[in-house]
PDB file of N, CA and C in Angstrom:
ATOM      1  N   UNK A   1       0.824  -1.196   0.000  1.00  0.00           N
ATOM      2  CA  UNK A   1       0.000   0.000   0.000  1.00  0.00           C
ATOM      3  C   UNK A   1       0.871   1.263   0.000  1.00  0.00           C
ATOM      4  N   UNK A   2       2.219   1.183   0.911  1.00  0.00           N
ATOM      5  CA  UNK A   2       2.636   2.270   1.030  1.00  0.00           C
ATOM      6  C   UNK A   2       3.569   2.573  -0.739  1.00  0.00           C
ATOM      7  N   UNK A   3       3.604   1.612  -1.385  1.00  0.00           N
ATOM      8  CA  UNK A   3       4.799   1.497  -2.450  1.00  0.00           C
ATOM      9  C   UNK A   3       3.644   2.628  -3.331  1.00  0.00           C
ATOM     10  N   UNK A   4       2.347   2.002  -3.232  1.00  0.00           N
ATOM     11  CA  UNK A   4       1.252   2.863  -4.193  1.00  0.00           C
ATOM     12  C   UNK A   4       1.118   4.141  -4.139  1.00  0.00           C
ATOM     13  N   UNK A   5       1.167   4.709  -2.845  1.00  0.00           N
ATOM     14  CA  UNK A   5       1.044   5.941  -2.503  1.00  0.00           C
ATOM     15  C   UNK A   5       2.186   6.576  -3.063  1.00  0.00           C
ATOM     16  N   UNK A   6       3.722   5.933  -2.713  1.00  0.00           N
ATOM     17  CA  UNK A   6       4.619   6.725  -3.547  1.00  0.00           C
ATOM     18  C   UNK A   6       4.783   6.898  -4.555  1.00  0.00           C
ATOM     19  N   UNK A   7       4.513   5.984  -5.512  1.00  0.00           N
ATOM     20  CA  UNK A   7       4.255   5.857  -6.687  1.00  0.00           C
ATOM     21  C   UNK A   7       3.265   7.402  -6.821  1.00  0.00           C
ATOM     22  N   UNK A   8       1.974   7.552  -6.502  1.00  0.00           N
ATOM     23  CA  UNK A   8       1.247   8.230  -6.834  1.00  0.00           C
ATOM     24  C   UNK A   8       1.480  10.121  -6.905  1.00  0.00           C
ATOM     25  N   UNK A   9       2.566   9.905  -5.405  1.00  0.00           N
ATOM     26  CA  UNK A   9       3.225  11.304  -5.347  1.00  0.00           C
ATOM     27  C   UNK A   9       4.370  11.631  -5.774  1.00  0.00           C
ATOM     28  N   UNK A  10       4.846  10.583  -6.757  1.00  0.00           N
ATOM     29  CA  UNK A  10       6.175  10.800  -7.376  1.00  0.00           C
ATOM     30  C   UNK A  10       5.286  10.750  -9.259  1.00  0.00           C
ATOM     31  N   UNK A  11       4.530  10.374  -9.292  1.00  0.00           N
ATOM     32  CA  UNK A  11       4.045  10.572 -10.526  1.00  0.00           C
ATOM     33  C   UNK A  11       3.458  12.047 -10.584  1.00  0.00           C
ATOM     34  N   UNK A  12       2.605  12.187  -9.537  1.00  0.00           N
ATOM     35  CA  UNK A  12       2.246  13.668  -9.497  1.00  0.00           C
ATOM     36  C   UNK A  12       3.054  14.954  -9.674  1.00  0.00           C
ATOM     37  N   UNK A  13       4.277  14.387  -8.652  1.00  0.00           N
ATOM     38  CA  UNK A  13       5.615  15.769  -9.285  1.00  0.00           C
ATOM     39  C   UNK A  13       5.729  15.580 -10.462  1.00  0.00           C
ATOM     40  N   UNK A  14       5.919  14.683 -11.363  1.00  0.00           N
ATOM     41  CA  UNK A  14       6.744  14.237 -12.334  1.00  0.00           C
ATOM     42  C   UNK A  14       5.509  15.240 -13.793  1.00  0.00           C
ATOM     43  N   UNK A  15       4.051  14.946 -13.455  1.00  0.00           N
ATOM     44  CA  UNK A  15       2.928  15.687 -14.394  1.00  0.00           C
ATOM     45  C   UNK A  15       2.960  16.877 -13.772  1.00  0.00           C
ATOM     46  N   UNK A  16       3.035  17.206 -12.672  1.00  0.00           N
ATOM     47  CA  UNK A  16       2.762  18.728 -12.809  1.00  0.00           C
ATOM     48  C   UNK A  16       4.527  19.668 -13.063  1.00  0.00           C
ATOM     49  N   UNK A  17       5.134  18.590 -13.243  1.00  0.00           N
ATOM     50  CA  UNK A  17       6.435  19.347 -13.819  1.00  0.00           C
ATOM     51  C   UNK A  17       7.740  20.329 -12.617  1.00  0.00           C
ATOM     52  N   UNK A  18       7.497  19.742 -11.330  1.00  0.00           N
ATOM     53  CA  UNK A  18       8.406  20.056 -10.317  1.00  0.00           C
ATOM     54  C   UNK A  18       9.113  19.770  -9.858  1.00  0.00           C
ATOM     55  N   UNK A  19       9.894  19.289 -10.524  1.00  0.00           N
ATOM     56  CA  UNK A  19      11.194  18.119 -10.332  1.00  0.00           C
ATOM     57  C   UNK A  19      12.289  18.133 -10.966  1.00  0.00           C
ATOM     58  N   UNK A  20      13.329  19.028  -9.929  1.00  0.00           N
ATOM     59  CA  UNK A  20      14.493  18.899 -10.577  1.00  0.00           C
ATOM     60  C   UNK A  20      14.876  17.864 -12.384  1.00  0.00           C
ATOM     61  N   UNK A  21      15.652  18.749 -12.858  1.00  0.00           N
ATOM     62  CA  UNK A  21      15.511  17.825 -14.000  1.00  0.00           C
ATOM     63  C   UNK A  21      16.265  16.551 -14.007  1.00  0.00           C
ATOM     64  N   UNK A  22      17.338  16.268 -13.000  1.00  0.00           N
ATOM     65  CA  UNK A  22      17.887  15.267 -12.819  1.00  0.00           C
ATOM     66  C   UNK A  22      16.793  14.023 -12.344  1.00  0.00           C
ATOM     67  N   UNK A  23      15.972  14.351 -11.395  1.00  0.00           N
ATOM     68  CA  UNK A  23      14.902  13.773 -11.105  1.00  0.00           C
ATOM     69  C   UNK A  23      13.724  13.035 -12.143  1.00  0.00           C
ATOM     70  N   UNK A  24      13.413  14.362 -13.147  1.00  0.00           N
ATOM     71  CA  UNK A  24      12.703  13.933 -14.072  1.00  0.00           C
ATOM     72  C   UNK A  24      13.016  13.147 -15.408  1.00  0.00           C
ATOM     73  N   UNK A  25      14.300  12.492 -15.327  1.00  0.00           N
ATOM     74  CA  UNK A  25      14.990  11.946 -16.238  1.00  0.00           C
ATOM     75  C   UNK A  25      15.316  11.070 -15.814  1.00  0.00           C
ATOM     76  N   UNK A  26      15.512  10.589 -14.431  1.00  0.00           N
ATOM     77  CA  UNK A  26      15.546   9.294 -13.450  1.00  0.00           C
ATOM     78  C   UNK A  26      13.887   8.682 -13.704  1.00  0.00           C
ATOM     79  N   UNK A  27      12.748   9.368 -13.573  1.00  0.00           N
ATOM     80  CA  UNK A  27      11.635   9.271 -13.490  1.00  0.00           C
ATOM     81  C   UNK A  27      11.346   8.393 -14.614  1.00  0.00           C
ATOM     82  N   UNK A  28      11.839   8.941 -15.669  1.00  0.00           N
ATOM     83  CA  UNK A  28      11.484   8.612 -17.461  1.00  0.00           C
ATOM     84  C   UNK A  28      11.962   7.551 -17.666  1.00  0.00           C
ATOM     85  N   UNK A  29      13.376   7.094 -16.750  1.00  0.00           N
ATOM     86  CA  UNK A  29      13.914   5.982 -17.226  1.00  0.00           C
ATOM     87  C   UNK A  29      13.217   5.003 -16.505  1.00  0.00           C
ATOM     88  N   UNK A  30      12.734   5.351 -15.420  1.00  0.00           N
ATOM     89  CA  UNK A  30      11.715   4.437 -14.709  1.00  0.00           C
ATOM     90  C   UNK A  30      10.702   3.865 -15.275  1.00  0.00           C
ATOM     91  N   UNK A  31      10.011   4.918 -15.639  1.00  0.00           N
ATOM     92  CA  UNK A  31       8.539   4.790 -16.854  1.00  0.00           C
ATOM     93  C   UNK A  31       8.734   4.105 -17.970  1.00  0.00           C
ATOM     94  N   UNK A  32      10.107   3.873 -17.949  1.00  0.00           N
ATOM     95  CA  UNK A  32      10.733   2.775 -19.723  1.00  0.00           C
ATOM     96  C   UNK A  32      10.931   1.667 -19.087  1.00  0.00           C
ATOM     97  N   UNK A  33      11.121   1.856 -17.850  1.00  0.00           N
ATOM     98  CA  UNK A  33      11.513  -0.469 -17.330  1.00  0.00           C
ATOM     99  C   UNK A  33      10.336  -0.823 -16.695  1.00  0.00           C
ATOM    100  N   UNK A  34       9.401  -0.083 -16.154  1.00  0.00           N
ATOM    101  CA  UNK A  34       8.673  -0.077 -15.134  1.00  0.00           C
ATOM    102  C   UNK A  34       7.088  -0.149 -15.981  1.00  0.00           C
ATOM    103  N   UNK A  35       6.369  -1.336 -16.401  1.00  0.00           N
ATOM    104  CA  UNK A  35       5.304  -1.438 -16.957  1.00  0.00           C
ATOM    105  C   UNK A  35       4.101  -0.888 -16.397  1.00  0.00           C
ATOM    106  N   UNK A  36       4.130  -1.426 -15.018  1.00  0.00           N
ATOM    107  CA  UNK A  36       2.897  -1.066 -13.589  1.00  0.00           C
ATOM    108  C   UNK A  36       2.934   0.481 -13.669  1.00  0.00           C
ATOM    109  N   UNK A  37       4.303   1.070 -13.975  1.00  0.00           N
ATOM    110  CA  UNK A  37       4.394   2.324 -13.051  1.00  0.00           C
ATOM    111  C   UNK A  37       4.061   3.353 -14.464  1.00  0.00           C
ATOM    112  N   UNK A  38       3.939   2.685 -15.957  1.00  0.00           N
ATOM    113  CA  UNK A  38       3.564   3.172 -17.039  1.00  0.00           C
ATOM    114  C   UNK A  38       2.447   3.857 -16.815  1.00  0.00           C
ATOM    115  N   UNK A  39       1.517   2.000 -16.405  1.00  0.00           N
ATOM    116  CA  UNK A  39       0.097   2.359 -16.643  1.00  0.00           C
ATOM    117  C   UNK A  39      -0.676   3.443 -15.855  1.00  0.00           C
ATOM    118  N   UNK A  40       0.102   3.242 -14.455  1.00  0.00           N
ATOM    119  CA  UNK A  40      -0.818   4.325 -13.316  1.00  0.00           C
ATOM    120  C   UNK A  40      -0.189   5.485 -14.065  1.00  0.00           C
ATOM    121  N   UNK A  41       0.653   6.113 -13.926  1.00  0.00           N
ATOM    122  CA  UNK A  41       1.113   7.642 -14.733  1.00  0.00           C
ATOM    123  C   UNK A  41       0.074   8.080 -16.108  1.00  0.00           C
ATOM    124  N   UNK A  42      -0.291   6.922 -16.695  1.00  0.00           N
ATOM    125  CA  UNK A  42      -1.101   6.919 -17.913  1.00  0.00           C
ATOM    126  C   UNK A  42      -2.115   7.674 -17.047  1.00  0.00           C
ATOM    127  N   UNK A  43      -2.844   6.330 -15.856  1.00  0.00           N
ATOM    128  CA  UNK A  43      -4.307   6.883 -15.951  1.00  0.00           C
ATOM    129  C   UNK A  43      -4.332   7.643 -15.000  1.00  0.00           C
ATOM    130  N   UNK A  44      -3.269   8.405 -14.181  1.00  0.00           N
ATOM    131  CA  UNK A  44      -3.333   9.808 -13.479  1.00  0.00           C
ATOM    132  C   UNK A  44      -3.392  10.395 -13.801  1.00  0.00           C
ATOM    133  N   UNK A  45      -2.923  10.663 -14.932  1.00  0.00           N
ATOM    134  CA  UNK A  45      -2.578  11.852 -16.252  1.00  0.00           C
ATOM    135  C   UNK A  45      -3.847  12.035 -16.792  1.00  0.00           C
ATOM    136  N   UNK A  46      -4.580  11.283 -17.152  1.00  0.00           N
ATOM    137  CA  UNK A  46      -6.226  10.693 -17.952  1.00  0.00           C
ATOM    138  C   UNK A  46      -7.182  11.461 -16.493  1.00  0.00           C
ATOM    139  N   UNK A  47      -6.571  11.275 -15.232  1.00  0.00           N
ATOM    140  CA  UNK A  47      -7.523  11.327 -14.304  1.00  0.00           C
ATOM    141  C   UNK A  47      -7.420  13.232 -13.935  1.00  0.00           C
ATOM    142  N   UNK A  48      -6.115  13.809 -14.310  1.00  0.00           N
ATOM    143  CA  UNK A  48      -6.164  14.754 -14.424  1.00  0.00           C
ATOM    144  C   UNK A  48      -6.546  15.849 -15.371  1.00  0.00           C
ATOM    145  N   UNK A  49      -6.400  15.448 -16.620  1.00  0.00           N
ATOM    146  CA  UNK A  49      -7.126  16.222 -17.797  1.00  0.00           C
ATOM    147  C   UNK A  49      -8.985  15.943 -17.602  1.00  0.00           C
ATOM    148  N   UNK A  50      -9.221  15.087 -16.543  1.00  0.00           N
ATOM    149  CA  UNK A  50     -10.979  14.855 -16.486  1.00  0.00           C
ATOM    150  C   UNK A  50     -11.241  15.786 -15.823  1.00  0.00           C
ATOM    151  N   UNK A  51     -10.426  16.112 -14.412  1.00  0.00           N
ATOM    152  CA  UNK A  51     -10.660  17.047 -13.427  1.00  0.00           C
ATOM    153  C   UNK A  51     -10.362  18.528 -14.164  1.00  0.00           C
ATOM    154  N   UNK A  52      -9.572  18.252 -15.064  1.00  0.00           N
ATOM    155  CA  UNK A  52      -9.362  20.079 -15.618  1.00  0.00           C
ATOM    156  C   UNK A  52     -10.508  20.448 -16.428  1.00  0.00           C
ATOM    157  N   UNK A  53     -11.169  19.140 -17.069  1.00  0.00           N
ATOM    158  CA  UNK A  53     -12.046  19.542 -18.008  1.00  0.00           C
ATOM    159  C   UNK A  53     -13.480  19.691 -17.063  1.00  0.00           C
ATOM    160  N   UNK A  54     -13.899  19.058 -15.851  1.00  0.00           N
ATOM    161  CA  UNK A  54     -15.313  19.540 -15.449  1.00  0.00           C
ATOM    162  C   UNK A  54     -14.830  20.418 -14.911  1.00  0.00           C
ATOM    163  N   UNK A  55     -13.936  21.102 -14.596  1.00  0.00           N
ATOM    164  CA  UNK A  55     -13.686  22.375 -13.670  1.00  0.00           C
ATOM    165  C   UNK A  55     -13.982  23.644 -14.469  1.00  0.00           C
ATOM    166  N   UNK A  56     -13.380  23.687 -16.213  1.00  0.00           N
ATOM    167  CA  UNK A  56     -13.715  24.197 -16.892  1.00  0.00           C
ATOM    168  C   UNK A  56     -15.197  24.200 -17.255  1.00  0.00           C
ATOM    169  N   UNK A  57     -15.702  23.475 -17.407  1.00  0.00           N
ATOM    170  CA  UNK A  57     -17.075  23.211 -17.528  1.00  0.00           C
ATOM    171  C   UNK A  57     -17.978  24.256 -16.154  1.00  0.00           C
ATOM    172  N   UNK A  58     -17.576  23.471 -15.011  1.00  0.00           N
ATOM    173  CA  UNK A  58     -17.979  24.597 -14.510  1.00  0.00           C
ATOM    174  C   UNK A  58     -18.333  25.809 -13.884  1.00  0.00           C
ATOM    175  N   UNK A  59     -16.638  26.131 -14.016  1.00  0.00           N
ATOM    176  CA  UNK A  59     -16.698  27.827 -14.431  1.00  0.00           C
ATOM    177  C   UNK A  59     -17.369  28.572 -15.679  1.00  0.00           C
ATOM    178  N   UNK A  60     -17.357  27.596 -16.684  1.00  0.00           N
ATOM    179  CA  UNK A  60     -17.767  28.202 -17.610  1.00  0.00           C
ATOM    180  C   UNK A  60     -19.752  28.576 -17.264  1.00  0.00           C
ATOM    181  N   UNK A  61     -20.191  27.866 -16.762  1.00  0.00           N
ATOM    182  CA  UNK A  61     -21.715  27.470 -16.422  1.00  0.00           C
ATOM    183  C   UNK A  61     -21.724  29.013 -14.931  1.00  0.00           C
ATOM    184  N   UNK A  62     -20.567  28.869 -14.304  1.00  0.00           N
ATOM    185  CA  UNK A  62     -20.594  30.280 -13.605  1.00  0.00           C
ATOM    186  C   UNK A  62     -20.884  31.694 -13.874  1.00  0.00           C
ATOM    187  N   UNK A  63     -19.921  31.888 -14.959  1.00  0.00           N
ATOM    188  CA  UNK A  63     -19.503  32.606 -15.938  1.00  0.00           C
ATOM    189  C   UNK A  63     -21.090  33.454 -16.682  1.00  0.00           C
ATOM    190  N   UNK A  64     -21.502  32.077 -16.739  1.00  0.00           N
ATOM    191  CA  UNK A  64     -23.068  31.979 -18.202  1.00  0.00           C
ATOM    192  C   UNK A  64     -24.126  32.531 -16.963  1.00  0.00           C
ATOM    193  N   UNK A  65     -24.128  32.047 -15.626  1.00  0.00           N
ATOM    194  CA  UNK A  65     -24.865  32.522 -14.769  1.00  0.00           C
ATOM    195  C   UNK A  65     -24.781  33.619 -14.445  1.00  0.00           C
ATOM    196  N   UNK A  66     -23.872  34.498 -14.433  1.00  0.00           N
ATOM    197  CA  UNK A  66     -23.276  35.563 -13.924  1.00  0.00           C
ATOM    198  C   UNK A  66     -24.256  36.717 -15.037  1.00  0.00           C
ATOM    199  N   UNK A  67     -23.237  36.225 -16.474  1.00  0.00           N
ATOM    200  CA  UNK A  67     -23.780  37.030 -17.187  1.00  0.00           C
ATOM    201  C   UNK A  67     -25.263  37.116 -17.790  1.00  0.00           C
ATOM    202  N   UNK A  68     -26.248  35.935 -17.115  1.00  0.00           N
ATOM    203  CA  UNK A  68     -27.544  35.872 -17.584  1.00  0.00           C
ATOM    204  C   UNK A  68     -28.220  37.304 -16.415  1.00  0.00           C
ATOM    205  N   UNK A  69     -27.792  36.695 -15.521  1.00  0.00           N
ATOM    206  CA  UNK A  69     -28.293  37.814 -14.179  1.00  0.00           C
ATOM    207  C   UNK A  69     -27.985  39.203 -14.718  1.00  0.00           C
ATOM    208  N   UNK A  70     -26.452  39.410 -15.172  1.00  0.00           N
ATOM    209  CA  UNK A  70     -25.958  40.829 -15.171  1.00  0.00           C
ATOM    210  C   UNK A  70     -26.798  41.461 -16.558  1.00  0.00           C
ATOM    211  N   UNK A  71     -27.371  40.748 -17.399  1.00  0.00           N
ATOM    212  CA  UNK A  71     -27.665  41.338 -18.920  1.00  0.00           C
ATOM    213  C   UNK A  71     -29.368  40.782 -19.043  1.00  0.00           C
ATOM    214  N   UNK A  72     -30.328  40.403 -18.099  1.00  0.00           N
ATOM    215  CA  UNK A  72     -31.534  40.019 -17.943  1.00  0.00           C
ATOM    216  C   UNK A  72     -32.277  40.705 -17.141  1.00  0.00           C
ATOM    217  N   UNK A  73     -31.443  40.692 -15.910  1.00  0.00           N
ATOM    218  CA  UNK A  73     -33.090  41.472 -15.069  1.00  0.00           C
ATOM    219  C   UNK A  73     -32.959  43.083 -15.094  1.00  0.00           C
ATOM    220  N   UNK A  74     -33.784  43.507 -14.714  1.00  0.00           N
ATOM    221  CA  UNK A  74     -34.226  45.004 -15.038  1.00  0.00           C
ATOM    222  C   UNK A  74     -33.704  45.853 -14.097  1.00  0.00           C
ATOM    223  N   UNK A  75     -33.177  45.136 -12.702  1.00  0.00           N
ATOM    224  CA  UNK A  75     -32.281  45.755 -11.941  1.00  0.00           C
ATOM    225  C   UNK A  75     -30.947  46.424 -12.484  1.00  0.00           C
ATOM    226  N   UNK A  76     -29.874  45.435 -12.996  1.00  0.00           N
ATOM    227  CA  UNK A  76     -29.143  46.087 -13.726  1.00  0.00           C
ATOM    228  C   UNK A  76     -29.060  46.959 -15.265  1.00  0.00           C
ATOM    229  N   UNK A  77     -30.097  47.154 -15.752  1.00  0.00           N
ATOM    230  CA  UNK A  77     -30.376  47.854 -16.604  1.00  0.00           C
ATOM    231  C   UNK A  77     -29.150  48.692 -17.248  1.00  0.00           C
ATOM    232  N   UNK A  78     -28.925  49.584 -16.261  1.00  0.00           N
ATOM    233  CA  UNK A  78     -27.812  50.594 -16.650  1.00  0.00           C
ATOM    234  C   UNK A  78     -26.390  50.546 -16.522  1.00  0.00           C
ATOM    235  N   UNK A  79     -26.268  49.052 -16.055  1.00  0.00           N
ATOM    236  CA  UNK A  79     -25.260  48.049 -16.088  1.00  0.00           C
ATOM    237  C   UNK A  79     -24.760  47.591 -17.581  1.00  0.00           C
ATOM    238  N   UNK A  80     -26.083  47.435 -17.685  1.00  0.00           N
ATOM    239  CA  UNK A  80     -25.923  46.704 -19.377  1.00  0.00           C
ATOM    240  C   UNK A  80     -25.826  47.367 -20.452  1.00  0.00           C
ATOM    241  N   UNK A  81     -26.618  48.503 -20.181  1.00  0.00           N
ATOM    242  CA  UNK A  81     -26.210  50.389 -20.856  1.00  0.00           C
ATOM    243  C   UNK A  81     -24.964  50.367 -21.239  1.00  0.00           C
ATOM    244  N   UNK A  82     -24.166  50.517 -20.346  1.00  0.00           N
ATOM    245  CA  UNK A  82     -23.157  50.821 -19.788  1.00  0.00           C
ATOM    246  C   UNK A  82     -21.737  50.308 -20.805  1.00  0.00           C
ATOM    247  N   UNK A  83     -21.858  48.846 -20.518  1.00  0.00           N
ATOM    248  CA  UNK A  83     -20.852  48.062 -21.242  1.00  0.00           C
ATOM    249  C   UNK A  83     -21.569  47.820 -22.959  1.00  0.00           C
ATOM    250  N   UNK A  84     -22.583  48.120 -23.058  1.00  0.00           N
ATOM    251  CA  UNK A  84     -23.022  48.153 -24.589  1.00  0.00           C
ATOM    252  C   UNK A  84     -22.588  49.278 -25.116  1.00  0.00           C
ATOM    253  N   UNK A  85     -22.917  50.287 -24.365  1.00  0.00           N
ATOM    254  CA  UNK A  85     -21.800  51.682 -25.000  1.00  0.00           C
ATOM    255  C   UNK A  85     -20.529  51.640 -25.090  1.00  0.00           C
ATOM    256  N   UNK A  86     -19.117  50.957 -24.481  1.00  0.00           N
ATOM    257  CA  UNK A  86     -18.493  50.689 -24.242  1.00  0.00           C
ATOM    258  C   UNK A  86     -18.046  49.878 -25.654  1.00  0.00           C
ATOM    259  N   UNK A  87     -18.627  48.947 -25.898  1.00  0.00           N
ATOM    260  CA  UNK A  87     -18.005  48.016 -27.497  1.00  0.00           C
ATOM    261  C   UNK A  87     -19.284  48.500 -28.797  1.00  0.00           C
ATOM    262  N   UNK A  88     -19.621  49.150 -28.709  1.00  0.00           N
ATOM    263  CA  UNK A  88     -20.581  50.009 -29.808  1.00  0.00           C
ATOM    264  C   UNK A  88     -21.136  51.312 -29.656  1.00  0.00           C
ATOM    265  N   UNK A  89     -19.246  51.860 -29.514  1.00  0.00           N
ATOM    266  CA  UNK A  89     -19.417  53.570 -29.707  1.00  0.00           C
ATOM    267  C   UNK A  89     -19.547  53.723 -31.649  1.00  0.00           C
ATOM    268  N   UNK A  90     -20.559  54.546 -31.533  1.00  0.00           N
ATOM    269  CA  UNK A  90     -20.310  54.757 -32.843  1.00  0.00           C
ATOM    270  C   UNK A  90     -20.110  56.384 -33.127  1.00  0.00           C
TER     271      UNK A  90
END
């Protein structure tokens, strides 16, 4: 159990790129003899581009909320004035 865990926090330096470069070239040669230690790096890597992509997702859904409120209700009105004058001075 404990071999997994290191594995997991030595793969993690190694993707987010904080590792001396002597380190990260020890790492690589590891990842070339080391089949087991391929696959988990594979699907940490897989497990991290998932987490970047719903995070993006939803900020973006934040973002869309934000600006439905700021450019819909009648409260901000002169809010929306405002920045429409702003990109269509004519």
């Amino acid at each position: 159990m404990r071999t997994s865990l290191n594995n997991i926090a030595r793969i993690e330096v190694h993707l987010l790129g904080s590792q001396k470069p002597t380190d990260a070239l020890l790492f690589e040669a590891r990842l070339l003899l080391d089949d087991c230690l391929q696959v988990e790096a594979s699907a940490q890597k897989q497990v991290y581009s998932m987490v970047r992509q719903y995070s993006r997702k939803q900020l973006k859904q934040e973002i869309e909320a934000a600006h439905e409120q700021l450019f819909s209700q009648p409260e901000h009105l002169s809010f929306k004035q405002k920045i429409t004058r702003l990109f269509f001075k004519s």
